[in-house]
C-alpha atoms as a PDB file:
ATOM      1  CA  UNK A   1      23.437  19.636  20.753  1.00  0.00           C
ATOM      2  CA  UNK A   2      21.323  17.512  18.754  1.00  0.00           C
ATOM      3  CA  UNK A   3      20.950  13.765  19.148  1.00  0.00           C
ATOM      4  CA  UNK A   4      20.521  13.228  15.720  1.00  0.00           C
ATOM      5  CA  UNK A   5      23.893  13.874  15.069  1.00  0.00           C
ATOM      6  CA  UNK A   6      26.121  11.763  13.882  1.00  0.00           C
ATOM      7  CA  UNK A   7      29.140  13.555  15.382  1.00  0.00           C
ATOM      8  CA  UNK A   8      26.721  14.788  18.718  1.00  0.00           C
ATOM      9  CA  UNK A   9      26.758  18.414  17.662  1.00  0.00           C
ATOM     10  CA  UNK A  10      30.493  18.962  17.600  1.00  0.00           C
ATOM     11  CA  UNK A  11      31.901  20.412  13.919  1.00  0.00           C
ATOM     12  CA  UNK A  12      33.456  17.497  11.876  1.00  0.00           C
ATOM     13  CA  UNK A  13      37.108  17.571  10.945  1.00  0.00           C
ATOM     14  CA  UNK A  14      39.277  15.436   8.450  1.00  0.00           C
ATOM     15  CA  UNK A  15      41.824  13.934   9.768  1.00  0.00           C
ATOM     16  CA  UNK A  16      43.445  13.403   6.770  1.00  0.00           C
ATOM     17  CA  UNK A  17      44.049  17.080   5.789  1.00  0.00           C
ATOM     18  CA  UNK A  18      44.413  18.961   2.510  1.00  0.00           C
ATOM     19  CA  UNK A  19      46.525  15.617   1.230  1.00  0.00           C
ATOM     20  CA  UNK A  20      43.097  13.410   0.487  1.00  0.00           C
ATOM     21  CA  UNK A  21      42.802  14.653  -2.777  1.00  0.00           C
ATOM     22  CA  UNK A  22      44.671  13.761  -5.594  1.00  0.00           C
ATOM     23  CA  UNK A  23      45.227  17.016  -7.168  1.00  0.00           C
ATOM     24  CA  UNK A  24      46.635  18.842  -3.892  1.00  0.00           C
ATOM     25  CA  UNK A  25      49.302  16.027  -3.556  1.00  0.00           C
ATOM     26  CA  UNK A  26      49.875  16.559  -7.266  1.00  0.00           C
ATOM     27  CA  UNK A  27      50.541  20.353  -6.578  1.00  0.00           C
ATOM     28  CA  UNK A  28      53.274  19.081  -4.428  1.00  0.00           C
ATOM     29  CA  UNK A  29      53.769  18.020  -0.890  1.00  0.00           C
ATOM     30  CA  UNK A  30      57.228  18.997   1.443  1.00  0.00           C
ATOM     31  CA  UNK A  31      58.841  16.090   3.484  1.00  0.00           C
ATOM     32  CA  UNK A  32      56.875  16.829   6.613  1.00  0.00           C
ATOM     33  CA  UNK A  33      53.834  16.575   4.455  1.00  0.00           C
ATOM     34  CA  UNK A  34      55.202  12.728   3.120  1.00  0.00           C
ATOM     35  CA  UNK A  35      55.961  11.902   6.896  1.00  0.00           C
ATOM     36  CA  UNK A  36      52.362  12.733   7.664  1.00  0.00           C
ATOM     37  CA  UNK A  37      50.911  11.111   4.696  1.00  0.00           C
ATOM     38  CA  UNK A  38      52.733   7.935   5.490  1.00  0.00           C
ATOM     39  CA  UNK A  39      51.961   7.717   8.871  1.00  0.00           C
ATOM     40  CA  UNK A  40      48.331   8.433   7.945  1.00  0.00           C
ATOM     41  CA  UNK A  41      48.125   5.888   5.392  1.00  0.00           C
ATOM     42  CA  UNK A  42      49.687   3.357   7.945  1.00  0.00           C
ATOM     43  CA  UNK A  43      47.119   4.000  10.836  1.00  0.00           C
ATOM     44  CA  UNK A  44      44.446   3.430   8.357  1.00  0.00           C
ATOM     45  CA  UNK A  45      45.612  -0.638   8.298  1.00  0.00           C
ATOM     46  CA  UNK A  46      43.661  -2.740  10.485  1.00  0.00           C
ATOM     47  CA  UNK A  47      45.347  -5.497  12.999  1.00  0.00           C
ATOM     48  CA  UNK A  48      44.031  -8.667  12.224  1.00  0.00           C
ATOM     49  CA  UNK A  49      42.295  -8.902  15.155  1.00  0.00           C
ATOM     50  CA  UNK A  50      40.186  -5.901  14.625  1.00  0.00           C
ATOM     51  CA  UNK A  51      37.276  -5.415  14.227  1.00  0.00           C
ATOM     52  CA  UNK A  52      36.169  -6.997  17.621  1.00  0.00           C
ATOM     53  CA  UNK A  53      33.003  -7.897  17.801  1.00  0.00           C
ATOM     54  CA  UNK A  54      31.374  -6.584  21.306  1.00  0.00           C
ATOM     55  CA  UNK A  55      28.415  -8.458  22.412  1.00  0.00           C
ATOM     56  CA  UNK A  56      27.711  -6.411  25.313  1.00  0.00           C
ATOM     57  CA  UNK A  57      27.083  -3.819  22.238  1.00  0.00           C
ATOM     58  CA  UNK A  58      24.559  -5.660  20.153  1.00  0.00           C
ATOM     59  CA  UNK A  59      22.881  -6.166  23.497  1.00  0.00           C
ATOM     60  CA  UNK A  60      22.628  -2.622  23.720  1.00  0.00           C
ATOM     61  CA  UNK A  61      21.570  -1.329  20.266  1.00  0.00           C
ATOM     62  CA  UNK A  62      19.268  -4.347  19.679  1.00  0.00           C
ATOM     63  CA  UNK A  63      16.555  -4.283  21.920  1.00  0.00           C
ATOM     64  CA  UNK A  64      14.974  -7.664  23.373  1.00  0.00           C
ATOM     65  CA  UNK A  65      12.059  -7.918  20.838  1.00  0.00           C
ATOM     66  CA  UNK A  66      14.634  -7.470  17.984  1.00  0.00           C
ATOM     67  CA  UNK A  67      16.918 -10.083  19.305  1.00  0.00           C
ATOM     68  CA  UNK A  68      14.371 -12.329  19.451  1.00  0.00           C
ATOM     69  CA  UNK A  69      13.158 -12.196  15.888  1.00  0.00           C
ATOM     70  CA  UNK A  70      16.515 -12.460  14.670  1.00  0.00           C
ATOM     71  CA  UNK A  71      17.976 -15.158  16.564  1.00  0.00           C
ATOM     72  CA  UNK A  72      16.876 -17.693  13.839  1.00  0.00           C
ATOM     73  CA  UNK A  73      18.812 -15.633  10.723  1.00  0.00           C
ATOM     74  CA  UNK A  74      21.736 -14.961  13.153  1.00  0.00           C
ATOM     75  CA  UNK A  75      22.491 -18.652  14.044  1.00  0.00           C
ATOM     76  CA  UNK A  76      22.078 -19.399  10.815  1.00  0.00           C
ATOM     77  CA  UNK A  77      24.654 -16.569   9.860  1.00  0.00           C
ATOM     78  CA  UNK A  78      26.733 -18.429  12.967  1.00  0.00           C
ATOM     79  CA  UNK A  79      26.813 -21.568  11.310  1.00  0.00           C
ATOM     80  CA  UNK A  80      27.509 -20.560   7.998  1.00  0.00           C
ATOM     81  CA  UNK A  81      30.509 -18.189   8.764  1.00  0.00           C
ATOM     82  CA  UNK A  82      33.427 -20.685   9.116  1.00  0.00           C
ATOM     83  CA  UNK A  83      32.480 -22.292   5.737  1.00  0.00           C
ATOM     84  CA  UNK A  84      31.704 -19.360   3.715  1.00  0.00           C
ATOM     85  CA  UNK A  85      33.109 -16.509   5.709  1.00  0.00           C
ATOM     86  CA  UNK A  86      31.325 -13.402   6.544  1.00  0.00           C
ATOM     87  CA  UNK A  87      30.702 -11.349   3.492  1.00  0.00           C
ATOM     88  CA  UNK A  88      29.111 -14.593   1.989  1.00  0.00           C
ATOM     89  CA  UNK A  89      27.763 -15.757   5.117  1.00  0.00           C
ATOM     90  CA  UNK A  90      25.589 -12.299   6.067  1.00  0.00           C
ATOM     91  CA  UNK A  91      24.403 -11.853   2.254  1.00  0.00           C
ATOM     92  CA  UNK A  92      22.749 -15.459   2.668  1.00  0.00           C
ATOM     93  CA  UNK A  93      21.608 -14.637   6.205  1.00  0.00           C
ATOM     94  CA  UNK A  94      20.140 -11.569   4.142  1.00  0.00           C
ATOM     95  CA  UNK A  95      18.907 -12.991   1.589  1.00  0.00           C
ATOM     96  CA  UNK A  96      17.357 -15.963   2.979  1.00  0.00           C
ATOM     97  CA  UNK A  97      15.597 -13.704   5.624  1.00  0.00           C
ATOM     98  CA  UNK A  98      13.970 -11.826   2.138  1.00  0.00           C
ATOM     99  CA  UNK A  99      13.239 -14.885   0.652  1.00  0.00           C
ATOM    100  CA  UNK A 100      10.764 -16.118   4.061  1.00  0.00           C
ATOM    101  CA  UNK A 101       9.426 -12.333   3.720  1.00  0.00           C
ATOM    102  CA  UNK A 102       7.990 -13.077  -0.164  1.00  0.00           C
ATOM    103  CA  UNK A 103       7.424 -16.159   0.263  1.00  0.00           C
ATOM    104  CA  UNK A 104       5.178 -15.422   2.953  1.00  0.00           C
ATOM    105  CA  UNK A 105       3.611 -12.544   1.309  1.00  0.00           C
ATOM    106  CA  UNK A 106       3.033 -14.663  -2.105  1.00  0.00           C
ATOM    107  CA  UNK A 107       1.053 -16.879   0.389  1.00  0.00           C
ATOM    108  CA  UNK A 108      -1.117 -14.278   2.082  1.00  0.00           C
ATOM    109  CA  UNK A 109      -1.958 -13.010  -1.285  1.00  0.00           C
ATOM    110  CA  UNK A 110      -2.853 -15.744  -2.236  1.00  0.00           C
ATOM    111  CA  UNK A 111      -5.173 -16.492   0.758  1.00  0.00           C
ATOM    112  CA  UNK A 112      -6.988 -13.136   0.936  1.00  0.00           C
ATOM    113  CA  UNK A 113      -7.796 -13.496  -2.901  1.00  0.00           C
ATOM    114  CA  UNK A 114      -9.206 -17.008  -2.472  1.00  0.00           C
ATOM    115  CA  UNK A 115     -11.704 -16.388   0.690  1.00  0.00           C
ATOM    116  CA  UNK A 116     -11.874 -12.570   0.291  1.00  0.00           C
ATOM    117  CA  UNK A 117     -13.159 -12.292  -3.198  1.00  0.00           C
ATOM    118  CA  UNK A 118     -15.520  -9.130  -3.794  1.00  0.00           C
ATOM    119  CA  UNK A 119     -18.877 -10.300  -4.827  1.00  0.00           C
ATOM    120  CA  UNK A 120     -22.709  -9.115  -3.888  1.00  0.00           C
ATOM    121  CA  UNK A 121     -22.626 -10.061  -0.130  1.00  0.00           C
ATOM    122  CA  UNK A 122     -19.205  -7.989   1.221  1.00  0.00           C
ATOM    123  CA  UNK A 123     -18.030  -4.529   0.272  1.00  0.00           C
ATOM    124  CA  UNK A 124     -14.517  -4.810   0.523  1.00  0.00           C
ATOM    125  CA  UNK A 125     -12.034  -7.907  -0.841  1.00  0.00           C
ATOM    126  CA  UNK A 126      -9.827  -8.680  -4.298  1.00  0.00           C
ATOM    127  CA  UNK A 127     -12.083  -8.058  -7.408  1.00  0.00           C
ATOM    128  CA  UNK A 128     -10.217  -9.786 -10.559  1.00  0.00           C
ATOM    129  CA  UNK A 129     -11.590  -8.631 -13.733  1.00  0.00           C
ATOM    130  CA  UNK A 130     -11.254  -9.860 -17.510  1.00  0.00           C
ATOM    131  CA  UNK A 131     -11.318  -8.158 -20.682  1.00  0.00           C
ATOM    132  CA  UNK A 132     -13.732 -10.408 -23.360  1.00  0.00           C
ATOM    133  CA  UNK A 133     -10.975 -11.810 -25.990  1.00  0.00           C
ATOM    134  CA  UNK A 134     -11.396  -9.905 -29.356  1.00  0.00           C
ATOM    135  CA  UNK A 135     -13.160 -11.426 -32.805  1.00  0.00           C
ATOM    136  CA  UNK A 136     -11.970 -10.538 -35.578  1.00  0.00           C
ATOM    137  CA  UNK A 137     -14.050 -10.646 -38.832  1.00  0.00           C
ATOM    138  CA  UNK A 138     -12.753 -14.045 -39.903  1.00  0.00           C
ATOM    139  CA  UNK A 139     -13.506 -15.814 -36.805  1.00  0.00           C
ATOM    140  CA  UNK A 140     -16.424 -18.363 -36.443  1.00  0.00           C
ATOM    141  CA  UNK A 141     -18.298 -16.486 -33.436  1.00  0.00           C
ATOM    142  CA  UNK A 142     -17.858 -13.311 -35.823  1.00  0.00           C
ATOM    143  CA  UNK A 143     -21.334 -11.637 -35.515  1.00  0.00           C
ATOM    144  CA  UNK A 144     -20.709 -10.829 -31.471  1.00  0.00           C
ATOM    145  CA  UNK A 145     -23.841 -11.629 -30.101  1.00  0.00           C
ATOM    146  CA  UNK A 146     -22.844  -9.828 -26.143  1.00  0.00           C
ATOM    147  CA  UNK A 147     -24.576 -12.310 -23.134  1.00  0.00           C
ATOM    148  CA  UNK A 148     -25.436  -9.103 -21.498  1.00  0.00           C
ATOM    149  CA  UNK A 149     -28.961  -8.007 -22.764  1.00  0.00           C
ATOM    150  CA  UNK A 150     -30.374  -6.225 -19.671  1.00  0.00           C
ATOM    151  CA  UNK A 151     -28.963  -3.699 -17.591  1.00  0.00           C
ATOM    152  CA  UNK A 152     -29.370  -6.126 -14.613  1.00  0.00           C
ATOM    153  CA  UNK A 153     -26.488  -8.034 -16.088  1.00  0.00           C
ATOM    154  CA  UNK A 154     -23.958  -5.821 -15.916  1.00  0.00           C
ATOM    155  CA  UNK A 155     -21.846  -5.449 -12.942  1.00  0.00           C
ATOM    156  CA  UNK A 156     -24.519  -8.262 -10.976  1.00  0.00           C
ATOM    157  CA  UNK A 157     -20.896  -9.452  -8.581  1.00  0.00           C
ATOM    158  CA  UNK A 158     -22.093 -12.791  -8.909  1.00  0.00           C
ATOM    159  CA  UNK A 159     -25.196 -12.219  -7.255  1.00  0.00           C
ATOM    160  CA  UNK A 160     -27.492 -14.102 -10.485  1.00  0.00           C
ATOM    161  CA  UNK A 161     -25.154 -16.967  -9.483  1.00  0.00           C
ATOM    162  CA  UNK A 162     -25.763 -17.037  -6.187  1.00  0.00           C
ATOM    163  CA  UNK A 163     -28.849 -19.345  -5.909  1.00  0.00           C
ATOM    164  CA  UNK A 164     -31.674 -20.592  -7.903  1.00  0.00           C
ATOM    165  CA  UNK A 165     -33.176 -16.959  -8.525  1.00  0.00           C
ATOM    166  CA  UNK A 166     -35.709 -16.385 -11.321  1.00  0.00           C
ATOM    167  CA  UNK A 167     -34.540 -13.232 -12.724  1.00  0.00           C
END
């Protein structure tokens, strides 16, 4: 038996027999067949009371840590429920819970690119390049005169800028 399973080892069967489809109803279908489908078709319909939420279930598929970090989104979800109902209500609870997540990531970003730039003193950090803007024949800096004459210039990380350095 494997615990993976969905059905804990045991074969599936449909309960709805060889009637699901379309085409074998089609083919035709004997009055004990239209008793069955009807019955079948009328056990499918929910009682407005269902489906019953059971908290001693959440308690037990959500473990304490989980619960914790989403008691803000779930009252939230709580309060929002009577107004909006709960299709509406959990795609907000959703959705706002995404929003925090980029938001929060645009800011990190942002942080380790400010204070962890890559220059001469660290190996690691966010190294932003630029390309040089092209000149074309017509324009007034035409004859491209590059500002990188030595091979010490190129690729320096900001090291010439570092201090007063006579290089």
């Amino acid at each position: 038996m494997s615990k993976a399973s969905p059905t804990g080892g045991v074969k599936p069967m449909p309960i709805a027999g060889r009637l699901v489809s379309d085409r074998e109803r089609l083919l035709g279908m004997t009055e004990a067949e239209r008793a069955f489908r009807r019955q079948w078709l009328k056990d499918q319909e929910l009682a407005p009371t269902e489906p019953r939420p059971v908290p001693e279930m959440y308690k037990a598929t959500h473990n304490p840590i989980r619960r914790f970090y989403r008691w803000p989104l779930d009252q939230l979800g709580k309060a929002l429920e009577p107004r909006l109902g709960l299709e509406t209500a959990t795609a907000v609870r959703n959705s706002a819970g995404r929003f925090c997540l980029v938001i929060g990531g645009i800011f990190w970003l942002t942080y380790y690119v400010k204070y962890n730039s890559n220059d001469w003193t660290r190996k690691g950090g966010m190294q932003i390049l630029s390309s040089r803007p092209a000149i074309n024949i017509n324009d007034p800096g035409f004859p491209y005169v590059p500002d990188r004459s030595k091979p010490s210039d190129y690729y320096d990380r900001g090291f010439k800028k570092s201090g007063n350095l006579n290089l």
